[in-house]
Protein backbone atom coordinates (compact mmCIF):
# COMPACT_ATOMS: atom_id res chain seq x y z
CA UNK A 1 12.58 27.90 0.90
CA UNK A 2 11.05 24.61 0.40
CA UNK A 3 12.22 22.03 -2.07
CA UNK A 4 9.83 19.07 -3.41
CA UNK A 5 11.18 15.62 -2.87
CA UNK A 6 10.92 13.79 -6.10
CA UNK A 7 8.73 11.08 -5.22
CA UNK A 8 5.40 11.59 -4.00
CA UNK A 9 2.95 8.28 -2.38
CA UNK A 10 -0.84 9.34 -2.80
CA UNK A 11 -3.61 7.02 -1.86
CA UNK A 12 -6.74 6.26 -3.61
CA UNK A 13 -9.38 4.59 -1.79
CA UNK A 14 -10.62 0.97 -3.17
CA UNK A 15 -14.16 1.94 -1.62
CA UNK A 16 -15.49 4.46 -3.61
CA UNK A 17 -17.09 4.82 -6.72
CA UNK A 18 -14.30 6.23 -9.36
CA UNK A 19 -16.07 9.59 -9.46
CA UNK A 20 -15.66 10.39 -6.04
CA UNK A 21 -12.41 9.07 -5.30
CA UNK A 22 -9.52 11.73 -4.61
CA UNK A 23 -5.82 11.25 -4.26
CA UNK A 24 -4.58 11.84 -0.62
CA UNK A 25 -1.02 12.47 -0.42
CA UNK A 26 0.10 10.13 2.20
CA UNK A 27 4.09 11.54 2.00
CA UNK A 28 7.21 12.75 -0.36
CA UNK A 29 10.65 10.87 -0.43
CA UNK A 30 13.73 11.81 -1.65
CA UNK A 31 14.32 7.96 -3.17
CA UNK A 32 12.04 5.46 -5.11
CA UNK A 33 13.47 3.03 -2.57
CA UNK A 34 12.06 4.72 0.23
CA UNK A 35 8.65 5.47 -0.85
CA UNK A 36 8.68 1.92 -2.10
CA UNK A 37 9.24 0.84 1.30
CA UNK A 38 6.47 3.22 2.49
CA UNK A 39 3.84 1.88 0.71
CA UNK A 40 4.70 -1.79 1.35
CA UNK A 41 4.18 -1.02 5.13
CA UNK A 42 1.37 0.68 4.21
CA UNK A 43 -0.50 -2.41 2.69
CA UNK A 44 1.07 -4.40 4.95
CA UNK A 45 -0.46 -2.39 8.02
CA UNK A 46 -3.95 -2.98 6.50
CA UNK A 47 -3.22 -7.16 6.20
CA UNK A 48 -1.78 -7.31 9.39
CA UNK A 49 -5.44 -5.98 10.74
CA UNK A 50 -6.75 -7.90 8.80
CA UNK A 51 -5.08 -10.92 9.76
CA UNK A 52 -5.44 -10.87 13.81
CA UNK A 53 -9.07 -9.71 13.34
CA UNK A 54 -9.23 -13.54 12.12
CA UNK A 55 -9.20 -12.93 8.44
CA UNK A 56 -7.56 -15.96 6.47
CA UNK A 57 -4.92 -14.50 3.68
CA UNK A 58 -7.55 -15.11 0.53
CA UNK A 59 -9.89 -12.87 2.71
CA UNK A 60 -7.53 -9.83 3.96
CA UNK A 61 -6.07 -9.49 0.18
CA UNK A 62 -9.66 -9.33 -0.81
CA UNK A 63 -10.76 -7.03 2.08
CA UNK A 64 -7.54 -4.61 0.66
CA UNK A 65 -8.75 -4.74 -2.58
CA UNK A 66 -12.38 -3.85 -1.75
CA UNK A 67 -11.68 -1.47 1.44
CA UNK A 68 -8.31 0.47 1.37
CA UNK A 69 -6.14 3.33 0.84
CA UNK A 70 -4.36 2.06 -2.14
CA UNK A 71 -0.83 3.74 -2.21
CA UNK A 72 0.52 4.83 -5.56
CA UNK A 73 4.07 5.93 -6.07
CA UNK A 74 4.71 9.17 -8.60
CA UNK A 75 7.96 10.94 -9.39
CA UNK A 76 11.24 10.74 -10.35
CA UNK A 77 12.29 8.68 -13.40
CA UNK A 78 10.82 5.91 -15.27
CA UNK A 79 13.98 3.29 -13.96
CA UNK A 80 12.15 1.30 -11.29
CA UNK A 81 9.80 -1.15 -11.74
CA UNK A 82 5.95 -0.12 -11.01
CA UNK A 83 5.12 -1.16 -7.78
CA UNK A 84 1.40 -3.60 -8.35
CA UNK A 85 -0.44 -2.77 -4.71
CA UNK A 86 -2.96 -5.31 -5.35
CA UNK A 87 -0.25 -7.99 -5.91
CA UNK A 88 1.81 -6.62 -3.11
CA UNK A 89 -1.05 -7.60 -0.98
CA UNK A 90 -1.61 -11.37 -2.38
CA UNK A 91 1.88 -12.03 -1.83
CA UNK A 92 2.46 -10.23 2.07
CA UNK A 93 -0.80 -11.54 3.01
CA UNK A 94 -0.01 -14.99 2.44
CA UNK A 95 3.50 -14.33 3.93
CA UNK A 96 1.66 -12.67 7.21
CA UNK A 97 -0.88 -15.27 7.42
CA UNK A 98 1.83 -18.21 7.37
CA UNK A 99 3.78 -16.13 10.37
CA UNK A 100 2.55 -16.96 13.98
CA UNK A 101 1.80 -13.79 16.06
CA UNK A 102 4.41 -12.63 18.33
CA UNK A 103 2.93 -12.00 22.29
C-alpha cells in the first residue's frame, strides 16, 4: 500500500499558450520545507544555464519567465508562506550572476 506525501511540486511551462499548458508533476514530499527546497533548485538549475551560456542576470530571470518549467508547490496546510517562482528567480539570478564560476 502506497501512501501520498502531502506536498506535491507540479510544473507549468512559461512557454505555452494558457490553453495548452498542463501540470507535470515534477515530485511529492513529505515537508513544505523540502519541496520548497526542490523547487528553488529547480529555478535555480534553469539560471545557472542560463548564466554560463553568457546570459547577464536581467536576461536569465527574463529567459525563466518566458521559457521554463515553473514549479508550483500544493499540499499540506495553509502555514507557509507561498513560494513567488518568478521572484525566486530575480533574486537567485542576481545572486548567481554576482558568484564567479568555480573550474
Amino acid at each position: 500500500m502506497t501512501t501520498e506525501k502531502p506536498y506535491k511540486v507540479e510544473s507549468y511551462d512559461s512557454y505555452g499558450s494558457p490553453d495548452e499548458r498542463r501540470p507535470m508533476l515534477q515530485g511529492e514530499f513529505n515537508s513544505y520545507e523540502e519541496a520548497l527546497t526542490f523547487s528553488k533548485e529547480m529555478v535555480a538549475k534553469f539560471i545557472r544555464e542560463r548564466i554560463s551560456e553568457g546570459q547577464n542576470a536581467a536576461d536569465a530571470a527574463w529567459s525563466f519567465r518566458c521559457g521554463a518549467e515553473v514549479p508550483m508547490i500544493f499540499g499540506g496546510s495553509d502555514d507557509h508562506e507561498y513560494f513567488q517562482p518568478y521572484d525566486y528567480a530575480d533574486l537567485i539570478a542576481v545572486e548567481l550572476a554576482d558568484k564567479p564560476e568555480k573550474r
